[in-house]
PDB file of N, CA and C in Angstrom:
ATOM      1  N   UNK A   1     230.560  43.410 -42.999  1.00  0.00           N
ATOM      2  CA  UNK A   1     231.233  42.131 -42.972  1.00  0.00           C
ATOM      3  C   UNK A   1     232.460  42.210 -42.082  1.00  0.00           C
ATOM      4  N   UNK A   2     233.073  43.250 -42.283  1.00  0.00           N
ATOM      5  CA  UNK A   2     234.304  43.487 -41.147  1.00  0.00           C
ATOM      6  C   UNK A   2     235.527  42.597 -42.116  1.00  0.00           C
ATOM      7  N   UNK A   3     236.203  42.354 -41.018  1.00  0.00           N
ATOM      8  CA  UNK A   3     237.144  41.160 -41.869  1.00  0.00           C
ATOM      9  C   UNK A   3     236.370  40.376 -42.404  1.00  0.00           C
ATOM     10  N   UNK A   4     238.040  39.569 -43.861  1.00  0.00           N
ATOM     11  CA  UNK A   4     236.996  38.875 -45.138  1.00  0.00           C
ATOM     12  C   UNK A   4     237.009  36.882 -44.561  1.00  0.00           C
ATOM     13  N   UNK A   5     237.523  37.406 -43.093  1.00  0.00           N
ATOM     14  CA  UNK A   5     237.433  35.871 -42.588  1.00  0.00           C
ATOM     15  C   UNK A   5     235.835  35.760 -42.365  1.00  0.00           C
ATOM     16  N   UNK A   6     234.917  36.475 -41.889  1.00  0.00           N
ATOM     17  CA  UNK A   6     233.957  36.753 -41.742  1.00  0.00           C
ATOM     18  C   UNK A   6     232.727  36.065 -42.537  1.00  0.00           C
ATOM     19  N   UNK A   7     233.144  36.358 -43.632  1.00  0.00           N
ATOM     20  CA  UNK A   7     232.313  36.452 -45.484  1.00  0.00           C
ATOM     21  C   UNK A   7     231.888  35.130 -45.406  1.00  0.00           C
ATOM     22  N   UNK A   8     231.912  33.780 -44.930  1.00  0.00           N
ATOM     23  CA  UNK A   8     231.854  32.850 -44.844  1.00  0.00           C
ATOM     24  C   UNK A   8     230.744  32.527 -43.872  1.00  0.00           C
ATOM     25  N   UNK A   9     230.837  32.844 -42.775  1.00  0.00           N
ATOM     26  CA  UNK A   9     229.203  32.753 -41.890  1.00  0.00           C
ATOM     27  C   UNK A   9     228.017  34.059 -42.042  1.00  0.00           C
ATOM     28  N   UNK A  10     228.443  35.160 -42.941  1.00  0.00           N
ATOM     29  CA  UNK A  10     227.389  35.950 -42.727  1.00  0.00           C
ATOM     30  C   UNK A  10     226.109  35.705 -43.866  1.00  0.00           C
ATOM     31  N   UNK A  11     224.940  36.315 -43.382  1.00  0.00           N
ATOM     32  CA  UNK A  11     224.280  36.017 -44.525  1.00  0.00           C
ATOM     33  C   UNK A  11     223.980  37.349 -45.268  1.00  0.00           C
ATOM     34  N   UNK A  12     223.884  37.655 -46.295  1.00  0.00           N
ATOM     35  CA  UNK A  12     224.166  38.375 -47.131  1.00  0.00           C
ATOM     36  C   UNK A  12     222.476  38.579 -48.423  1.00  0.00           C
ATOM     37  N   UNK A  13     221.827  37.625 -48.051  1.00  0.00           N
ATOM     38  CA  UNK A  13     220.922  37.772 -48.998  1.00  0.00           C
ATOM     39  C   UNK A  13     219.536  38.672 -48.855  1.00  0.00           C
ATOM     40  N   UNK A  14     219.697  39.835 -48.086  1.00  0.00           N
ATOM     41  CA  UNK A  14     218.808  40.753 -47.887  1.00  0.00           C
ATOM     42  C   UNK A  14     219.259  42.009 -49.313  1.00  0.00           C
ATOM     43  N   UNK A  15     220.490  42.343 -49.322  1.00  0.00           N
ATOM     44  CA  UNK A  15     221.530  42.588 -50.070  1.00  0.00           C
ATOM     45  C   UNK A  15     222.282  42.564 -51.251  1.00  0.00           C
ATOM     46  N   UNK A  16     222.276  41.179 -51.181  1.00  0.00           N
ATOM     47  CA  UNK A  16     222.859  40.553 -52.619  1.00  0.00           C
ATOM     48  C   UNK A  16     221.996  39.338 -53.194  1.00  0.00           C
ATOM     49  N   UNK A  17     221.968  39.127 -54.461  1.00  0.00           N
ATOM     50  CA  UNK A  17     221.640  38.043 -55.124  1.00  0.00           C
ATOM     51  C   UNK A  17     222.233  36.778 -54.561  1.00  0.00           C
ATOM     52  N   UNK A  18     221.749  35.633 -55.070  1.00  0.00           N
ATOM     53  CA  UNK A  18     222.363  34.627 -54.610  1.00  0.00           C
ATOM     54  C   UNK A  18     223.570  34.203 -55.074  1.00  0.00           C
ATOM     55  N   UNK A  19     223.628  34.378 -56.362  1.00  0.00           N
ATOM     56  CA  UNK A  19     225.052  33.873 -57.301  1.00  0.00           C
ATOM     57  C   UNK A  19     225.787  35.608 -57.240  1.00  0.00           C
ATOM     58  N   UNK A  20     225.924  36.865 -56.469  1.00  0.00           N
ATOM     59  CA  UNK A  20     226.712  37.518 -56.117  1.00  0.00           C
ATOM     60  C   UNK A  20     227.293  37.321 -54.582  1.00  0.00           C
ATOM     61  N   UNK A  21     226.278  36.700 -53.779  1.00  0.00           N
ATOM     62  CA  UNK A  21     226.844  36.481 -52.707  1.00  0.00           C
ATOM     63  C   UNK A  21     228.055  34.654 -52.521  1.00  0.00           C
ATOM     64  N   UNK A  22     227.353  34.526 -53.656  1.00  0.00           N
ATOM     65  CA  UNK A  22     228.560  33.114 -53.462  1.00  0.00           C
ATOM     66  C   UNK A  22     229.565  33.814 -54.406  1.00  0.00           C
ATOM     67  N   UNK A  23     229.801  34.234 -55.331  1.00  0.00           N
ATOM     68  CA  UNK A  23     231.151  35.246 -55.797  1.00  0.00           C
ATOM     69  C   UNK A  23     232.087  35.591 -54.843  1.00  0.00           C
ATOM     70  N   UNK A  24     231.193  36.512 -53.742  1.00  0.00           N
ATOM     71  CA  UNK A  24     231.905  37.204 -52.626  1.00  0.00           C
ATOM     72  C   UNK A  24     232.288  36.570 -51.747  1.00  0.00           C
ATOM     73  N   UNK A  25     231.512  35.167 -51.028  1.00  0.00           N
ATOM     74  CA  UNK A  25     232.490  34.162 -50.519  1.00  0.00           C
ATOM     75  C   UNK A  25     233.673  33.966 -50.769  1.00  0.00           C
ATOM     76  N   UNK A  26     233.248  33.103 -52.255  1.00  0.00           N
ATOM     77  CA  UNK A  26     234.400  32.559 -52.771  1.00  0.00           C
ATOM     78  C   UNK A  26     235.795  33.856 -53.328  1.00  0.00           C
ATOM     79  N   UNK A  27     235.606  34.752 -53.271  1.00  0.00           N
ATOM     80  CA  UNK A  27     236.346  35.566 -53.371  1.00  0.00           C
ATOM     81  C   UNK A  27     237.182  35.969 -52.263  1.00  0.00           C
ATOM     82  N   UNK A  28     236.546  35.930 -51.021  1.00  0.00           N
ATOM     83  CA  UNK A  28     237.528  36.033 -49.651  1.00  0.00           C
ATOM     84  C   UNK A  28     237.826  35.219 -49.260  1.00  0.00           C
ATOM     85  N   UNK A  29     237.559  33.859 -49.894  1.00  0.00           N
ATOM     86  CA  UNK A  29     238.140  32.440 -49.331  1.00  0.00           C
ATOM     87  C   UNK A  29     239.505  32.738 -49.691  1.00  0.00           C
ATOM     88  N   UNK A  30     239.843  32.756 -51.401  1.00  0.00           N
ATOM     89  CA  UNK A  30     240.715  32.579 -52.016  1.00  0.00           C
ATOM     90  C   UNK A  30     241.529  33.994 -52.069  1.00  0.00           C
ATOM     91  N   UNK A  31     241.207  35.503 -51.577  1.00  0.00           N
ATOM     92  CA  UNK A  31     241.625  36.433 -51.574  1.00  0.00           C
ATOM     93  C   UNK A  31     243.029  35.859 -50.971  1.00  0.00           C
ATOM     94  N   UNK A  32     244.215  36.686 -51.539  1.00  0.00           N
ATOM     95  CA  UNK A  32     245.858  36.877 -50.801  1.00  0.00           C
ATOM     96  C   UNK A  32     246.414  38.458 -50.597  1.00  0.00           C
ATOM     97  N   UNK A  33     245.197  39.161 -50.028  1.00  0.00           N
ATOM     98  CA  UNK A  33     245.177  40.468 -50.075  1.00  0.00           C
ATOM     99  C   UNK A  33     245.670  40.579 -48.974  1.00  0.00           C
ATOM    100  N   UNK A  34     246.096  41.484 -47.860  1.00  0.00           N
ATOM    101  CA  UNK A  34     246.744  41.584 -46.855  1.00  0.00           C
ATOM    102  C   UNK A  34     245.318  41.836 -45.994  1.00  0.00           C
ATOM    103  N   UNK A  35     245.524  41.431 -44.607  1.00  0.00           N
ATOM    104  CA  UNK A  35     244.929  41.924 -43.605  1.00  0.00           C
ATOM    105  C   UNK A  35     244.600  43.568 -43.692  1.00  0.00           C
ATOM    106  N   UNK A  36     243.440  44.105 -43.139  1.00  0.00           N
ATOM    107  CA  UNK A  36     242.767  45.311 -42.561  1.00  0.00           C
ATOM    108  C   UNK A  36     243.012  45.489 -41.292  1.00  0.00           C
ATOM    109  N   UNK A  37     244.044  46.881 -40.713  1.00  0.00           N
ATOM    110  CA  UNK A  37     244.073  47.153 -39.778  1.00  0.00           C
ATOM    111  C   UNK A  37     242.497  47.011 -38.974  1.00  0.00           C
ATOM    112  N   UNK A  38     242.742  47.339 -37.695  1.00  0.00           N
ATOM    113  CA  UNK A  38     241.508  47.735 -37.047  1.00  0.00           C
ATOM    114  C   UNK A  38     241.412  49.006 -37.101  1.00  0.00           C
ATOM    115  N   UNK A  39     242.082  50.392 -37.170  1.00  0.00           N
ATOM    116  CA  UNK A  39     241.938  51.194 -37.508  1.00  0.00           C
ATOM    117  C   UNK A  39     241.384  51.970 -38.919  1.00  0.00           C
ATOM    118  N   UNK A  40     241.952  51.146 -39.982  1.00  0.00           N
ATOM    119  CA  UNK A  40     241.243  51.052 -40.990  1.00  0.00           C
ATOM    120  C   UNK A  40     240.156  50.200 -41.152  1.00  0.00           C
ATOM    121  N   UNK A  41     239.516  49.438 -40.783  1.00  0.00           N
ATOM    122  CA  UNK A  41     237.959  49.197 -40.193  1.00  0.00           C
ATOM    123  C   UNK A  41     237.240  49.486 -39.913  1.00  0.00           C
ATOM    124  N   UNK A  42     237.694  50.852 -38.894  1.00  0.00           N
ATOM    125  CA  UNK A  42     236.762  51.278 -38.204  1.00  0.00           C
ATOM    126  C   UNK A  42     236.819  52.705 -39.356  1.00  0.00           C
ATOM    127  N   UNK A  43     237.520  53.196 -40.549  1.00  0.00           N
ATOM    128  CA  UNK A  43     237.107  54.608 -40.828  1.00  0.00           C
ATOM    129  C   UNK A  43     236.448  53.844 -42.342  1.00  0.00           C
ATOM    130  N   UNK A  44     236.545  52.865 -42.286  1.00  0.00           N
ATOM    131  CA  UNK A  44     236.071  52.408 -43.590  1.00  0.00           C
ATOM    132  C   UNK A  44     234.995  51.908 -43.327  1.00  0.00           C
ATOM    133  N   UNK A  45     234.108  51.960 -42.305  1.00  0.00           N
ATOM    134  CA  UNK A  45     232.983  51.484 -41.636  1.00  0.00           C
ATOM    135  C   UNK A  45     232.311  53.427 -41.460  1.00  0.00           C
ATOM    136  N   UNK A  46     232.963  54.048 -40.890  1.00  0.00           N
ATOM    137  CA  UNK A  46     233.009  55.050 -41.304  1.00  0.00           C
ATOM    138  C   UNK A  46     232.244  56.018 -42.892  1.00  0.00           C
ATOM    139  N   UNK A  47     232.915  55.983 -43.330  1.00  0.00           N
ATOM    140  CA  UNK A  47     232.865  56.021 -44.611  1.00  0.00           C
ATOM    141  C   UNK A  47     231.610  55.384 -45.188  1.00  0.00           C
ATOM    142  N   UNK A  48     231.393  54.550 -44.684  1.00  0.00           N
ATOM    143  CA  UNK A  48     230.559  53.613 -45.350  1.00  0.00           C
ATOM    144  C   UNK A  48     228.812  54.060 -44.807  1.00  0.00           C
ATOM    145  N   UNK A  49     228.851  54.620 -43.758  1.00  0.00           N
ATOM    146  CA  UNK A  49     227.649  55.218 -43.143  1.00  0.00           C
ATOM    147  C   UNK A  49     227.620  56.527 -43.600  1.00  0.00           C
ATOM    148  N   UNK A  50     228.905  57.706 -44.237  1.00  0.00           N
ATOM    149  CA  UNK A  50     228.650  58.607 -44.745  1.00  0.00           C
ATOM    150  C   UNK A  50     228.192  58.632 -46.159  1.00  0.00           C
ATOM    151  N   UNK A  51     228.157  57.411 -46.665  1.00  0.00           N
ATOM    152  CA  UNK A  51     227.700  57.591 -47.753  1.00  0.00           C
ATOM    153  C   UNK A  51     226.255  57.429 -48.006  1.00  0.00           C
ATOM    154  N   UNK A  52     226.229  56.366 -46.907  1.00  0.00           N
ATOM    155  CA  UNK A  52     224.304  56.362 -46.627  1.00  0.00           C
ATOM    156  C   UNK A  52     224.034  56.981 -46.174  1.00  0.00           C
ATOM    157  N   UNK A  53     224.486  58.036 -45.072  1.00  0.00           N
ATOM    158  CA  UNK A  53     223.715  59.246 -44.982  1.00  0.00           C
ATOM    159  C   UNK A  53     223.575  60.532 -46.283  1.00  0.00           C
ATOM    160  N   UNK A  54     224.792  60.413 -46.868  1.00  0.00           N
ATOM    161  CA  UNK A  54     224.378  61.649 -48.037  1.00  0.00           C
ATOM    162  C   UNK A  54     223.414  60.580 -48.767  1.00  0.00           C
ATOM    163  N   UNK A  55     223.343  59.621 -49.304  1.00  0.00           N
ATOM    164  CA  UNK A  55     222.580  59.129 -50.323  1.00  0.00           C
ATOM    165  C   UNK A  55     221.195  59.333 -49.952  1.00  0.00           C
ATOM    166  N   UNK A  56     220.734  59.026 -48.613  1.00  0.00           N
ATOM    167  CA  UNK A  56     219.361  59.623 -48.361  1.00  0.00           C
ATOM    168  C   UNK A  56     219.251  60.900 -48.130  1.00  0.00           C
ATOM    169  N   UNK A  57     220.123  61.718 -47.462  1.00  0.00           N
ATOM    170  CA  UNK A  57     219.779  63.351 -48.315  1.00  0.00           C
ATOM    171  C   UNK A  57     219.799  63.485 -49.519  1.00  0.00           C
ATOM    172  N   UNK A  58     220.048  62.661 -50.610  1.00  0.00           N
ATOM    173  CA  UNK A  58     219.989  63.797 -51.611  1.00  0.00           C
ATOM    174  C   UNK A  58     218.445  62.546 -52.117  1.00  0.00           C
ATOM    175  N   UNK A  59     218.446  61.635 -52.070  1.00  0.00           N
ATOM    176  CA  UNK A  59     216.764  61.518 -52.042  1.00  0.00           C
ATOM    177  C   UNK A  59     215.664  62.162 -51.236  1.00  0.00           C
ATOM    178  N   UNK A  60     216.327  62.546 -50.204  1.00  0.00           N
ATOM    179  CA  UNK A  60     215.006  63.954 -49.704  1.00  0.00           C
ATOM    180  C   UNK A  60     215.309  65.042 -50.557  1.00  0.00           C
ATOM    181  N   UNK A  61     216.071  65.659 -50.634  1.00  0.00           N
ATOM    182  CA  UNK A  61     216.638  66.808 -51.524  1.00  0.00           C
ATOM    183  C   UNK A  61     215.994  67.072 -52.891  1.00  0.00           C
ATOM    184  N   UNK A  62     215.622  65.622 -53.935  1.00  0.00           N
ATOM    185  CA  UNK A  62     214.991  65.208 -55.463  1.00  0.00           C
ATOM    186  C   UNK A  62     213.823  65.145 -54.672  1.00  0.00           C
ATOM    187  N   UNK A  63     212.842  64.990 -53.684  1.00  0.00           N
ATOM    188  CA  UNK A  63     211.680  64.717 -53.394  1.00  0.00           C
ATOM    189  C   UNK A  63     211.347  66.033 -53.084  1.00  0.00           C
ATOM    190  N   UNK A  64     211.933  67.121 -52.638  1.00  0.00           N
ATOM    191  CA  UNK A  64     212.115  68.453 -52.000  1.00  0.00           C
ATOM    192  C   UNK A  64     211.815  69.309 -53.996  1.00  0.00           C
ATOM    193  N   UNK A  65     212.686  69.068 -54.279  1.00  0.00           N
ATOM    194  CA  UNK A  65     212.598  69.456 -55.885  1.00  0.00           C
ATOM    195  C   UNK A  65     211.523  69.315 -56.425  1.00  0.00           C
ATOM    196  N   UNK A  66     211.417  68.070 -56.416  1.00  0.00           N
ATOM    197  CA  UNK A  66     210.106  67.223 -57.381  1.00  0.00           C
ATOM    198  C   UNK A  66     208.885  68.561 -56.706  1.00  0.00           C
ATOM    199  N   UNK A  67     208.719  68.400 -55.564  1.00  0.00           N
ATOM    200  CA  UNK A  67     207.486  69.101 -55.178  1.00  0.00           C
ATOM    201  C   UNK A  67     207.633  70.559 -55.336  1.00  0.00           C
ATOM    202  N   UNK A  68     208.470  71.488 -55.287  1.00  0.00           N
ATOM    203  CA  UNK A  68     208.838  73.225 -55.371  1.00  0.00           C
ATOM    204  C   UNK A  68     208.668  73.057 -56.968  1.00  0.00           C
ATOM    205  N   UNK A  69     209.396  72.333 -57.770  1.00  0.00           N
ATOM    206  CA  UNK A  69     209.299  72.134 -59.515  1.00  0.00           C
ATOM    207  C   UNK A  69     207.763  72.160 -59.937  1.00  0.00           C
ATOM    208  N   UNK A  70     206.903  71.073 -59.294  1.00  0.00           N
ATOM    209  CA  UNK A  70     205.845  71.130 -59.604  1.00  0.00           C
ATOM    210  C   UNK A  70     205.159  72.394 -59.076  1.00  0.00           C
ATOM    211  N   UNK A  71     205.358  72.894 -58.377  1.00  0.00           N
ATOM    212  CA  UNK A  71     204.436  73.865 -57.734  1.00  0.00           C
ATOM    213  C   UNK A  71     205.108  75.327 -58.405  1.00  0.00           C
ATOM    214  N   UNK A  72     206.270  75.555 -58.482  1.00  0.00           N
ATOM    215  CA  UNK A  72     206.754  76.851 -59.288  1.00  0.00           C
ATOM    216  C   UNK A  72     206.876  76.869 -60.678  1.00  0.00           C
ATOM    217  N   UNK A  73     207.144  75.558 -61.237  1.00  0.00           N
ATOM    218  CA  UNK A  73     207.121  75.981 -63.026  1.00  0.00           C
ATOM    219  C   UNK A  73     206.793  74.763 -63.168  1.00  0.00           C
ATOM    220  N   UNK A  74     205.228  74.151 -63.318  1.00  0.00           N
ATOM    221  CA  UNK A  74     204.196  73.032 -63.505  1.00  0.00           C
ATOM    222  C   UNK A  74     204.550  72.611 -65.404  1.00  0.00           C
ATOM    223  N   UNK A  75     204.881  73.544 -65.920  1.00  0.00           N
ATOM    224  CA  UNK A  75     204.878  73.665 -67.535  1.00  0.00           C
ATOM    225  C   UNK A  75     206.161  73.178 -67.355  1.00  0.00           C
ATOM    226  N   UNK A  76     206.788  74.109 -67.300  1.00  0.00           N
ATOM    227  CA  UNK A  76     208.474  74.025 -67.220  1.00  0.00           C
ATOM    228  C   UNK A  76     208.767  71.948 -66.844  1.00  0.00           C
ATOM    229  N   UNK A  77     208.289  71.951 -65.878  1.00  0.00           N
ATOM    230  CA  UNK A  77     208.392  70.391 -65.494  1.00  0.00           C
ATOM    231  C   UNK A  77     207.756  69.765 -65.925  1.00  0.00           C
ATOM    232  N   UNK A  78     206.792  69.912 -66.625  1.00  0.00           N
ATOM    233  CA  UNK A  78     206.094  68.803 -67.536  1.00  0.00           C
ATOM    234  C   UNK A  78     207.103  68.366 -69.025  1.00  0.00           C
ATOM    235  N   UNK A  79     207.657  69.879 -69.223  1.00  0.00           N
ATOM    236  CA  UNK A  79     208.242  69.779 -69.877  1.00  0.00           C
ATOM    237  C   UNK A  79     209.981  68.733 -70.328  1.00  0.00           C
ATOM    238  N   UNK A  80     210.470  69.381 -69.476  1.00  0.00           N
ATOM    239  CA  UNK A  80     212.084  69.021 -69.444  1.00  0.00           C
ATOM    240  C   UNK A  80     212.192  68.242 -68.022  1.00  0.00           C
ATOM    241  N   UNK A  81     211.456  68.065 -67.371  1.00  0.00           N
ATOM    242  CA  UNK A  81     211.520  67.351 -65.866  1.00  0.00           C
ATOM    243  C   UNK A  81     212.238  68.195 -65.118  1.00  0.00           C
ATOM    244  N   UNK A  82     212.121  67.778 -63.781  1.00  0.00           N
ATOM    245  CA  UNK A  82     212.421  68.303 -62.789  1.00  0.00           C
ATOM    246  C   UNK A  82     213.782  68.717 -62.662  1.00  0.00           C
ATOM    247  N   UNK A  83     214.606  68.290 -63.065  1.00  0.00           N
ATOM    248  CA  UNK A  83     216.362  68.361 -62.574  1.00  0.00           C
ATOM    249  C   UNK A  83     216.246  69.516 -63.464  1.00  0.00           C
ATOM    250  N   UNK A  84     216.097  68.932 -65.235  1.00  0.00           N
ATOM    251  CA  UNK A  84     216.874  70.306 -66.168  1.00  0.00           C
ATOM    252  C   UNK A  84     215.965  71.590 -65.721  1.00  0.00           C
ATOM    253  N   UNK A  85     215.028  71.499 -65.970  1.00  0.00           N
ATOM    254  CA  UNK A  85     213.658  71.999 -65.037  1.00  0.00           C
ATOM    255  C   UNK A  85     214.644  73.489 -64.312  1.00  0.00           C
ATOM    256  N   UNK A  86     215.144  72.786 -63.202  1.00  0.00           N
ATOM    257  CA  UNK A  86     215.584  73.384 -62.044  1.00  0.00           C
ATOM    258  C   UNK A  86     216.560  73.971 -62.703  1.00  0.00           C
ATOM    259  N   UNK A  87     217.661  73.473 -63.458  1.00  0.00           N
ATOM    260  CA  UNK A  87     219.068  74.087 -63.652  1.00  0.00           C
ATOM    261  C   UNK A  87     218.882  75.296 -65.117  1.00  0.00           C
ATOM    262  N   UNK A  88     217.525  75.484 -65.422  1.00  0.00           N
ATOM    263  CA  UNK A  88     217.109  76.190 -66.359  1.00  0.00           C
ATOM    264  C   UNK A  88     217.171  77.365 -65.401  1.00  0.00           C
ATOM    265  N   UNK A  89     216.238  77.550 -64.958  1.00  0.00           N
ATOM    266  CA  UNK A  89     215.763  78.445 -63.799  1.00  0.00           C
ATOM    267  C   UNK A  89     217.123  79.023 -63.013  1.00  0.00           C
ATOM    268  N   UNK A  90     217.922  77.843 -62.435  1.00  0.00           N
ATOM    269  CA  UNK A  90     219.046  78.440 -61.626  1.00  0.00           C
ATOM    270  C   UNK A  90     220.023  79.429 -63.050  1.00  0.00           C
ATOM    271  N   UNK A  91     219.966  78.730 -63.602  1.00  0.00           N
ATOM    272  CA  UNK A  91     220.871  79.392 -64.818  1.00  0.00           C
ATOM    273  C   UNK A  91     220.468  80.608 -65.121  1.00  0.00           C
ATOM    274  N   UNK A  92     219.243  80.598 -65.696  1.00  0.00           N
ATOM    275  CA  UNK A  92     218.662  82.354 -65.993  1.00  0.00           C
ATOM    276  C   UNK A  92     217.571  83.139 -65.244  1.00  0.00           C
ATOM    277  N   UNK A  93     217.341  82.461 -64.085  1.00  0.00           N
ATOM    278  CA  UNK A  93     216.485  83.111 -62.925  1.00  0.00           C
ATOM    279  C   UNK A  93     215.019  83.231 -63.446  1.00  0.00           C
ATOM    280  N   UNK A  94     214.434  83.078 -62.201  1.00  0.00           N
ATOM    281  CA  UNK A  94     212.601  83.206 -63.046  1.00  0.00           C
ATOM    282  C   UNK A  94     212.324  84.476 -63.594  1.00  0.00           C
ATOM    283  N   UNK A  95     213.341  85.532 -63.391  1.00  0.00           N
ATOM    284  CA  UNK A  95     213.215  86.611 -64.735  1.00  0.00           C
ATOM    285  C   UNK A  95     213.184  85.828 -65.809  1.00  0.00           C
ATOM    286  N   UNK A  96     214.457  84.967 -66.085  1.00  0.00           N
ATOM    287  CA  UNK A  96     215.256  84.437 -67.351  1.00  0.00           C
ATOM    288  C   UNK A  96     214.077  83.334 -67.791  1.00  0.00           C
ATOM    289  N   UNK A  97     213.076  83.210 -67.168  1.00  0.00           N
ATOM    290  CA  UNK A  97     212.038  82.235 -67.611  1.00  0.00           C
ATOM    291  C   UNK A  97     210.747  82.749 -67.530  1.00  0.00           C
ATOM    292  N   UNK A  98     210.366  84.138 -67.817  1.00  0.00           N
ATOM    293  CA  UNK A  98     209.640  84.855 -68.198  1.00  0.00           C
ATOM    294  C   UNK A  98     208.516  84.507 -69.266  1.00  0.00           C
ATOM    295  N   UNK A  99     209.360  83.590 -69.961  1.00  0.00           N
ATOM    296  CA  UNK A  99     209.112  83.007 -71.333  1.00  0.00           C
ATOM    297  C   UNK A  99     207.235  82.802 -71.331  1.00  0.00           C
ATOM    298  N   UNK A 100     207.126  82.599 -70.290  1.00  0.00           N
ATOM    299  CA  UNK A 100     205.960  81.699 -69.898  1.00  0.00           C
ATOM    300  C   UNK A 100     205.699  80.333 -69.106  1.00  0.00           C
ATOM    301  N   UNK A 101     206.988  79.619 -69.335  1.00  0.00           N
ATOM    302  CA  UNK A 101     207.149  78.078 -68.510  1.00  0.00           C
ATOM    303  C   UNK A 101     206.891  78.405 -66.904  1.00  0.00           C
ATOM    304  N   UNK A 102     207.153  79.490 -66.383  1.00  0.00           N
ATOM    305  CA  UNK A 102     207.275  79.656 -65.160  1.00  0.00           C
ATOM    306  C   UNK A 102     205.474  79.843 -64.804  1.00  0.00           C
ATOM    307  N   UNK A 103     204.669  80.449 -65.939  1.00  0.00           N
ATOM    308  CA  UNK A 103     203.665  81.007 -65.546  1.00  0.00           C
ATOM    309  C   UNK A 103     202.651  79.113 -65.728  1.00  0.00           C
ATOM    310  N   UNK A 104     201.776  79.075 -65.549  1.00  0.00           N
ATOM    311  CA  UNK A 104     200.205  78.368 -65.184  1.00  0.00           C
ATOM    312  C   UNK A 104     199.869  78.310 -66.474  1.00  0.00           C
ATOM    313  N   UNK A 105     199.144  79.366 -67.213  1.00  0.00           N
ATOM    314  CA  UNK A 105     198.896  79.577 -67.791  1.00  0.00           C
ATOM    315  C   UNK A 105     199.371  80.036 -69.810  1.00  0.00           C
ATOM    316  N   UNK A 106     200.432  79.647 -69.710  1.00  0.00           N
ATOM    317  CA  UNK A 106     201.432  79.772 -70.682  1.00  0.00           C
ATOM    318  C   UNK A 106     201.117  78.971 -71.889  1.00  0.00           C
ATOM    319  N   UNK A 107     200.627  79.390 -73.359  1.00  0.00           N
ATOM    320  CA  UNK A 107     200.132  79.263 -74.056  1.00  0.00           C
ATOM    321  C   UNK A 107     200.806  78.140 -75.108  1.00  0.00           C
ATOM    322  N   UNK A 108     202.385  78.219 -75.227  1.00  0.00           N
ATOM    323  CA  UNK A 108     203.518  77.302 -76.117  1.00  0.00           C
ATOM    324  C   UNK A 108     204.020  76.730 -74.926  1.00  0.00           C
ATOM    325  N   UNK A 109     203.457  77.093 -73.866  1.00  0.00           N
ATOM    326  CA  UNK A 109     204.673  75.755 -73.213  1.00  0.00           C
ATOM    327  C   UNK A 109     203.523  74.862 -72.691  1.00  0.00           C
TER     328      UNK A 109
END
């Protein structure tokens, strides 16, 4: 949106709901917030692309998991899912999961 003079011709509904995007209008109509440098624009624009770039790494990252989880401890992840799954394992090493969860074939898990 850039500046909140802006908020008024853009369209917004790819994005937002309809009754959040008239909120946000009407919110920079009536805002008495001070002006945004252009310098602060541009790192807050900034910012704003680093967060969409980590947010889709760490959805490759859970898709990266999901598939090594299933394929190294199939039990284990049927079990507790993928995340605790993983932080089991990191915690006591696939020694430390000996138990059987790690194995295929594992009789209680």
């Amino acid at each position: 949106m850039g500046y909140r003079t802006n908020a008024a011709k853009l369209d917004f509904s790819e994005i937002l709901s309809e009754e959040v995007e008239a909120e946000l209008k009407e919110a920079a109509v009536v805002s008495m917030g001070t002006e945004v440098s252009e310098l602060d624009l541009i790192n807050i624009k900034d910012l704003c692309d680093q967060v969409l770039s980590l947010s889709e790494y760490r959805a490759q990252l859970y898709d990266y998991l999901k598939s090594r989880m299933n394929t190294v401890a199939p039990n284990l992840t049927a079990i507790v899912g993928e995340l605790v799954g993983a932080r089991l394992i990191a915690h006591g090493g696939v020694e430390g999961c000996k138990c059987g969860c790690v194995l295929q074939s594992c009789v209680w898990c």
